[in-house]
C-alpha atoms as a PDB file:
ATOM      1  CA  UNK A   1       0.000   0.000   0.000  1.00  0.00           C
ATOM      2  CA  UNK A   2       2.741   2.533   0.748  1.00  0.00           C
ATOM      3  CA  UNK A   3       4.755   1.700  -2.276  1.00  0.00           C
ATOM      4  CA  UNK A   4       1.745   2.474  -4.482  1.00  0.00           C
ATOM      5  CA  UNK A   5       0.438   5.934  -2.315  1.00  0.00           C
ATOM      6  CA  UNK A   6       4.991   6.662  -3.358  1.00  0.00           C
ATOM      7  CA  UNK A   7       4.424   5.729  -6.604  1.00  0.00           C
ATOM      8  CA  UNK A   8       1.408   8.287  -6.713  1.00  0.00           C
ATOM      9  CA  UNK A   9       2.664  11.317  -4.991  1.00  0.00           C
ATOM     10  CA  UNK A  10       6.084  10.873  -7.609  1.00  0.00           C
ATOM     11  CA  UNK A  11       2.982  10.290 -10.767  1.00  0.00           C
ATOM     12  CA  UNK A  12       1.764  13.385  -9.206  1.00  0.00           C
ATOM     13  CA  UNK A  13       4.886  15.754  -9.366  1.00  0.00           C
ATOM     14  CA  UNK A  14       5.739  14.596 -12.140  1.00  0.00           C
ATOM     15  CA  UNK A  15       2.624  15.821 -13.305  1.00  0.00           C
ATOM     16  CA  UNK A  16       3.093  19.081 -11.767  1.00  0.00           C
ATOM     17  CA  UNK A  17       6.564  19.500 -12.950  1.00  0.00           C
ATOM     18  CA  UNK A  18       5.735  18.957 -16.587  1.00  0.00           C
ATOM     19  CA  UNK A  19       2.107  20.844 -16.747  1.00  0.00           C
ATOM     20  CA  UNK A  20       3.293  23.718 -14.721  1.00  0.00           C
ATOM     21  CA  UNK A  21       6.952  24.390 -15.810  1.00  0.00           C
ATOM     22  CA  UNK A  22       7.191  27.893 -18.316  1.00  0.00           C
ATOM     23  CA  UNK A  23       9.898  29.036 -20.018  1.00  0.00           C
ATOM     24  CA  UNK A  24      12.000  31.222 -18.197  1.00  0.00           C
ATOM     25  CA  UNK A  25      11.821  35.082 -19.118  1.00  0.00           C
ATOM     26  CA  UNK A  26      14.533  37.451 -18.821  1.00  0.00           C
ATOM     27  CA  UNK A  27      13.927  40.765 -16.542  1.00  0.00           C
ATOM     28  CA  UNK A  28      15.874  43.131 -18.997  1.00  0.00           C
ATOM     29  CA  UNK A  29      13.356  41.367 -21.770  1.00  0.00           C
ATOM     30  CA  UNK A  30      10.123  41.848 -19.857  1.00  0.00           C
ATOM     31  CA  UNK A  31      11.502  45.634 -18.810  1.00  0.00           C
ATOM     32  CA  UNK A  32      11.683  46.487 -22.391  1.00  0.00           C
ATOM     33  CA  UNK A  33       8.820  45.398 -23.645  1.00  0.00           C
ATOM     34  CA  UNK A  34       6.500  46.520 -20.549  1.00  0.00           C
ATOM     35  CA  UNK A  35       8.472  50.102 -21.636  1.00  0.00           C
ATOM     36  CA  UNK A  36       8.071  49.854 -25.252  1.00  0.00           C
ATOM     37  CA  UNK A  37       4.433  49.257 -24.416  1.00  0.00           C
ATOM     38  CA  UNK A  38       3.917  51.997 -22.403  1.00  0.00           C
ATOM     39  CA  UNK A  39       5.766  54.611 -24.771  1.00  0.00           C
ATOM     40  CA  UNK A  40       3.482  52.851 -27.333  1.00  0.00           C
ATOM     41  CA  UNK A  41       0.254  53.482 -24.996  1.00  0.00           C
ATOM     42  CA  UNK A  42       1.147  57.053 -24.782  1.00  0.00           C
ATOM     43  CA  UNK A  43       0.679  57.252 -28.578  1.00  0.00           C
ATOM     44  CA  UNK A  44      -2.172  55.502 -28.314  1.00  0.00           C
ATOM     45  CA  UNK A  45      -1.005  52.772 -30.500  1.00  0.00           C
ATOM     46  CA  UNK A  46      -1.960  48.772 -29.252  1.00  0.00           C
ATOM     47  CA  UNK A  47       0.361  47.114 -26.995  1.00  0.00           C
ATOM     48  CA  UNK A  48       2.810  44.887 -28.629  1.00  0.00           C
ATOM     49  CA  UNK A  49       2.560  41.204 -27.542  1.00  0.00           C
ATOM     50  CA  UNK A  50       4.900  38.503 -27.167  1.00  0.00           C
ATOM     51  CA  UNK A  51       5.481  36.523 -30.422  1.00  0.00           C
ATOM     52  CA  UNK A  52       7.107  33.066 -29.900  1.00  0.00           C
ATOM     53  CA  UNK A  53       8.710  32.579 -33.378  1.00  0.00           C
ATOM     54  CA  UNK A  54       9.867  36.428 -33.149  1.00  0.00           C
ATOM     55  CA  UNK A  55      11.322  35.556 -30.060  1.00  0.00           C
ATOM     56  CA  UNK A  56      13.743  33.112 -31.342  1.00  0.00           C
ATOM     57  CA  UNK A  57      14.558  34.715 -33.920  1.00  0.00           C
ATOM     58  CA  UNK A  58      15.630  37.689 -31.779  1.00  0.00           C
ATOM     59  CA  UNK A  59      17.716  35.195 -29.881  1.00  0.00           C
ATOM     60  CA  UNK A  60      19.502  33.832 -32.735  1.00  0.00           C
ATOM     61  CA  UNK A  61      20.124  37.226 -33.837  1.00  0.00           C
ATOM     62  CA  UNK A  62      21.367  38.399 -30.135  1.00  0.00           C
ATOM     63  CA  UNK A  63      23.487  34.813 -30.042  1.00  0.00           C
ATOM     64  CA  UNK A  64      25.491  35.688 -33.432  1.00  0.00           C
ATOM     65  CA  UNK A  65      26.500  39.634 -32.268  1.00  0.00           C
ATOM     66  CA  UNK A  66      27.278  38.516 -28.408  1.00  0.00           C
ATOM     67  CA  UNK A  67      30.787  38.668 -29.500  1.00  0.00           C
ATOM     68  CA  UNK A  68      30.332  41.628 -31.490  1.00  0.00           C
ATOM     69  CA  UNK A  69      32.267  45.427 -30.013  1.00  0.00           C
ATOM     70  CA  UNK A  70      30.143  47.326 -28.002  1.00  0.00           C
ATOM     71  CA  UNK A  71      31.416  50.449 -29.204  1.00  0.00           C
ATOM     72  CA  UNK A  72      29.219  53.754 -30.043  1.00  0.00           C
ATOM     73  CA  UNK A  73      30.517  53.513 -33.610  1.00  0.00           C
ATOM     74  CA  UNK A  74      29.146  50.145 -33.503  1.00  0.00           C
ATOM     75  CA  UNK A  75      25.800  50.331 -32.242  1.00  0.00           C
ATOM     76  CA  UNK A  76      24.724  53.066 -34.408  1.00  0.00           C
ATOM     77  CA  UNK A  77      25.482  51.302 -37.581  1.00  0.00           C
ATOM     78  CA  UNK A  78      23.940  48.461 -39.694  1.00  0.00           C
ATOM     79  CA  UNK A  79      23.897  45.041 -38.666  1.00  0.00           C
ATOM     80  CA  UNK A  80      24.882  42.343 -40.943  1.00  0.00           C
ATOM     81  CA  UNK A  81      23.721  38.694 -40.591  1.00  0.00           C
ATOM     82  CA  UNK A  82      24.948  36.692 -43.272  1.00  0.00           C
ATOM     83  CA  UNK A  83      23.173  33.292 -42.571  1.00  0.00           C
ATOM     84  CA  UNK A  84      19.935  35.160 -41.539  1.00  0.00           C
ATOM     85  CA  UNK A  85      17.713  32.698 -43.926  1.00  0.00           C
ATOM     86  CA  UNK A  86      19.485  29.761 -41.718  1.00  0.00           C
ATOM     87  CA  UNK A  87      18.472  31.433 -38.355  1.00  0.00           C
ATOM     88  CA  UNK A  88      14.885  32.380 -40.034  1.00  0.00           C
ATOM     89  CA  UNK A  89      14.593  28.439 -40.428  1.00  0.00           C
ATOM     90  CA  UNK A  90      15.684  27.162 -37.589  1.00  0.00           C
ATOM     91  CA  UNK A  91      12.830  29.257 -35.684  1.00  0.00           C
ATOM     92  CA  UNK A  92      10.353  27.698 -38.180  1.00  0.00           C
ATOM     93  CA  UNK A  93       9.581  30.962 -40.262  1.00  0.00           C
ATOM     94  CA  UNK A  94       9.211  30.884 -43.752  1.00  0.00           C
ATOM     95  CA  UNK A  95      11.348  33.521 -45.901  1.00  0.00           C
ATOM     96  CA  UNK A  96       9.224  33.376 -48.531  1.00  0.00           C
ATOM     97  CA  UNK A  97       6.105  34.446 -46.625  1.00  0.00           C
ATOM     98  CA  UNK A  98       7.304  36.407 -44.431  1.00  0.00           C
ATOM     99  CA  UNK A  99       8.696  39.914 -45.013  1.00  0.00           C
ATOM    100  CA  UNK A 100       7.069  42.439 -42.889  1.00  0.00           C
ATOM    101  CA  UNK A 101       8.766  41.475 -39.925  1.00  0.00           C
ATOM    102  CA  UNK A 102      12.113  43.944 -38.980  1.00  0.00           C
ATOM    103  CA  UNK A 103      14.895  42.973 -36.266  1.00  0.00           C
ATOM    104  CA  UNK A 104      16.069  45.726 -34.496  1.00  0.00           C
ATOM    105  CA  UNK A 105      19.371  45.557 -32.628  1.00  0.00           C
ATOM    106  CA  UNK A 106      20.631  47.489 -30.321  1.00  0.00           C
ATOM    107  CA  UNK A 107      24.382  47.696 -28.297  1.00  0.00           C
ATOM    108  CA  UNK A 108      23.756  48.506 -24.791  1.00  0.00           C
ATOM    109  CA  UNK A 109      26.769  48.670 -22.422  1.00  0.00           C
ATOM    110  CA  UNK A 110      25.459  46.737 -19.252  1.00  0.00           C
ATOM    111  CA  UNK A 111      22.071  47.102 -20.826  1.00  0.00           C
ATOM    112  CA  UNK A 112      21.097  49.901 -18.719  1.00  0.00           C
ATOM    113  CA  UNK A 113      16.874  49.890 -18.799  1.00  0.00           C
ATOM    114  CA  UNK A 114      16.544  53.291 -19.777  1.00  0.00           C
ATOM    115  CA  UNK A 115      19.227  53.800 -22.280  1.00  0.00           C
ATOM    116  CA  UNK A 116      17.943  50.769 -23.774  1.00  0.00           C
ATOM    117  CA  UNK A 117      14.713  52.341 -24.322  1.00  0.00           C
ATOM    118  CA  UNK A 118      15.655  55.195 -25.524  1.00  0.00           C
ATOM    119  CA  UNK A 119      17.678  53.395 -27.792  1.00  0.00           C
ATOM    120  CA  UNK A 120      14.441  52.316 -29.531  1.00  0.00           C
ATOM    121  CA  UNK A 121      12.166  55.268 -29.050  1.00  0.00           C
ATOM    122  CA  UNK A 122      14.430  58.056 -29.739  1.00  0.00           C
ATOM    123  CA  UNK A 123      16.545  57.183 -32.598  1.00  0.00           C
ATOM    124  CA  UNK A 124      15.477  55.901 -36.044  1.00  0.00           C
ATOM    125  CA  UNK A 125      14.171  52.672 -34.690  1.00  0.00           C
ATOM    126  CA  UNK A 126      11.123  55.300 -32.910  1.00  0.00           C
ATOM    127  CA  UNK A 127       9.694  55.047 -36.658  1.00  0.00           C
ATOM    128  CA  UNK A 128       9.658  50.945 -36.205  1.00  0.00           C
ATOM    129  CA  UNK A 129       7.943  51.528 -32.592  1.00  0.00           C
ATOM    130  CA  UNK A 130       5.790  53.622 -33.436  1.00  0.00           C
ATOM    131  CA  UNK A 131       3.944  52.152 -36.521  1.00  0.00           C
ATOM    132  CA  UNK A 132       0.761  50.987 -35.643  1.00  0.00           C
ATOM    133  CA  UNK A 133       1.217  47.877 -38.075  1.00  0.00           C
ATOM    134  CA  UNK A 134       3.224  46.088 -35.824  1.00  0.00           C
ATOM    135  CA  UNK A 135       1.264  44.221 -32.978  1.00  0.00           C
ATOM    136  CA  UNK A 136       3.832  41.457 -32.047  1.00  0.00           C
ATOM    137  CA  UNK A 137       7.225  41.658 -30.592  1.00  0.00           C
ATOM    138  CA  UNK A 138       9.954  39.138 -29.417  1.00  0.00           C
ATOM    139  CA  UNK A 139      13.017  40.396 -27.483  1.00  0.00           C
ATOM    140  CA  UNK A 140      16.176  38.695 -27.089  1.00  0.00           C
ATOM    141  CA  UNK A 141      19.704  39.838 -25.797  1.00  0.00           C
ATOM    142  CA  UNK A 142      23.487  37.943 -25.105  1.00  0.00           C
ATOM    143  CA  UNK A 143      25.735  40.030 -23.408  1.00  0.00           C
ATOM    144  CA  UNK A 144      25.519  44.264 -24.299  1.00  0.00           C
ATOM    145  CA  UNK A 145      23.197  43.207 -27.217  1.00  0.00           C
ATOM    146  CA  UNK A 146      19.509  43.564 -27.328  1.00  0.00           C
ATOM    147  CA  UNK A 147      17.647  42.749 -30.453  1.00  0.00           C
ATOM    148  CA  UNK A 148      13.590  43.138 -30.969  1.00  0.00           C
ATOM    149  CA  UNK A 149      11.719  41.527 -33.723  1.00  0.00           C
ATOM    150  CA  UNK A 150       8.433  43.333 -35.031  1.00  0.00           C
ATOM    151  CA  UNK A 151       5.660  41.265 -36.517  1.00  0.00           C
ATOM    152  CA  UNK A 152       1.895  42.309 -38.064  1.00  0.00           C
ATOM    153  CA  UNK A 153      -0.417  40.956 -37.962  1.00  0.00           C
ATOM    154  CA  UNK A 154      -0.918  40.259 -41.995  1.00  0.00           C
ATOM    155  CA  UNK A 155      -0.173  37.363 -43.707  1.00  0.00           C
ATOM    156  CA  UNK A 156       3.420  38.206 -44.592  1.00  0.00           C
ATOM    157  CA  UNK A 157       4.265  39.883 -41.739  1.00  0.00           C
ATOM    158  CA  UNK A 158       2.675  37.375 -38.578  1.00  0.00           C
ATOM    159  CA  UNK A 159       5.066  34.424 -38.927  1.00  0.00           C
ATOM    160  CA  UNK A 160       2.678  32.710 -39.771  1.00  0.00           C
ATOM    161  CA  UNK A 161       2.823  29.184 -41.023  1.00  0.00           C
ATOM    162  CA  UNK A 162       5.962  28.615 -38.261  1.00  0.00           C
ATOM    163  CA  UNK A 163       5.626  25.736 -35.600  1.00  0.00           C
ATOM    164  CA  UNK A 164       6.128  27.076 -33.156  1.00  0.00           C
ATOM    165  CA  UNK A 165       8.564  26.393 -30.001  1.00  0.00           C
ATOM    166  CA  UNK A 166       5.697  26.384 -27.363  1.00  0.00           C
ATOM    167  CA  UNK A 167       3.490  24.143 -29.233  1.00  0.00           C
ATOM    168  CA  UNK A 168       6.035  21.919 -29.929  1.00  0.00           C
ATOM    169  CA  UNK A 169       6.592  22.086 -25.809  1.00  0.00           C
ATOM    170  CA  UNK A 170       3.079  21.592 -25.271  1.00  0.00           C
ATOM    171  CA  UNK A 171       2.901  18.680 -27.581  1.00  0.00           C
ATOM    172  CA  UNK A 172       5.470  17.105 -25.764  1.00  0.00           C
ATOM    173  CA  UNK A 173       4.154  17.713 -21.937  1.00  0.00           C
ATOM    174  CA  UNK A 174       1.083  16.333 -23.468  1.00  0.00           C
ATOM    175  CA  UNK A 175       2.783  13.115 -24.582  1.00  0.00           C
ATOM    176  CA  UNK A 176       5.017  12.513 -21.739  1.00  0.00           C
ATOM    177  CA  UNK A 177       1.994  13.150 -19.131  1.00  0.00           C
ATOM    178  CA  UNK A 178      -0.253  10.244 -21.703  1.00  0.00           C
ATOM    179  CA  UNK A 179       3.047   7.687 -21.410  1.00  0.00           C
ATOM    180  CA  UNK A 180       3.375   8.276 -17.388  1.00  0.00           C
ATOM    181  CA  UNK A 181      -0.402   8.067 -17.177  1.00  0.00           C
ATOM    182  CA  UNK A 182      -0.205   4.978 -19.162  1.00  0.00           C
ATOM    183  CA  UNK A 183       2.730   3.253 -17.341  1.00  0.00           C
ATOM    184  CA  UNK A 184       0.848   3.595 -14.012  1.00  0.00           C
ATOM    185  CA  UNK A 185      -2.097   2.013 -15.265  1.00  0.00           C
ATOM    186  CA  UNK A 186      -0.151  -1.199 -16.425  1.00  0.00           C
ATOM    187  CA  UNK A 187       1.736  -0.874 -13.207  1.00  0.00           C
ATOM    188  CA  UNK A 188      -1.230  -1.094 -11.004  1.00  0.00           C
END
């Protein structure tokens, strides 16, 4: 009797650990955005909401510059990503239906909240931010580097057509709670 009340309470968190467990978000990621959001409130524009797909793709991007100078110079010119269609793939977005989505980097020493905002509202990425056609964001950084991905919400512009990393996640909780649930029923 006590092996099988063990064998439930373990079923049981392992339940909990695999139906409750979230990715983990990043404070300087979550500042930004709840910033961006409410610069974009005060122009009464809709709040931008988290985008999975533009979210990895933001990492990707942050990933390759990590080791990139954090220099002045540096921040305030162009970015170049040469195997961007590789990094567009690997966070399941199509390149050739989607291409109103813009990545928007940023070099922040320390990345310092409020320099990093103004980094996107008061320089030529403010014209990005402030376009009501984007509704979707995903934020990334490595090291000084902070990179935001805009998406619409049209057809070439939501990522759409991407599996996304979540659902993928989900699928999988799904499966490995339907295996333990069936591996206790055979066992008892």
């Amino acid at each position: 009797m006590v092996s099988r009340k063990v064998s439930l309470f373990v079923f049981v968190l392992l339940q909990a650990i695999f139906l409750l467990s979230s990715p983990v978000h990043c404070d300087e990621e979550d500042d930004l955005l709840q910033g961006l959001n409410s610069y974009r409130h005060s122009l009464n524009l809709p709040a931008l909401v988290k985008h999975t797909n533009a979210g990895c793709l933001a990492d990707k991007i942050a990933g390759k510059l990590e080791d990139e100078p954090c220099t002045s110079a540096r921040a305030a010119s162009p970015v170049q990503i040469d195997d961007y269609p590789d990094l567009l793939s690997k966070c399941g977005i199509d390149v050739n239906h989607t291409n109103e989505g813009v990545a928007l980097p940023v070099c922040v020493p320390h990345l310092v909240p409020t320099l990093l905002l103004t980094n996107y509202t008061r320089t030529p990425y403010a014209r990005y931010i402030n376009a009501s056609r984007f509704s979707g964001a995903g934020l990334g950084h490595e090291d000084d580097w902070m990179v935001v991905v805009l998406t619409t919400s049209t057809p070439r512009g939501d990522f759409a057509g991407a599996t996304s990393l979540v659902s993928r996640v989900g699928l999988g909780h799904c499966l490995v709670t339907l295996l333990l649930g069936a591996l206790v029923y055979l066992l008892y």
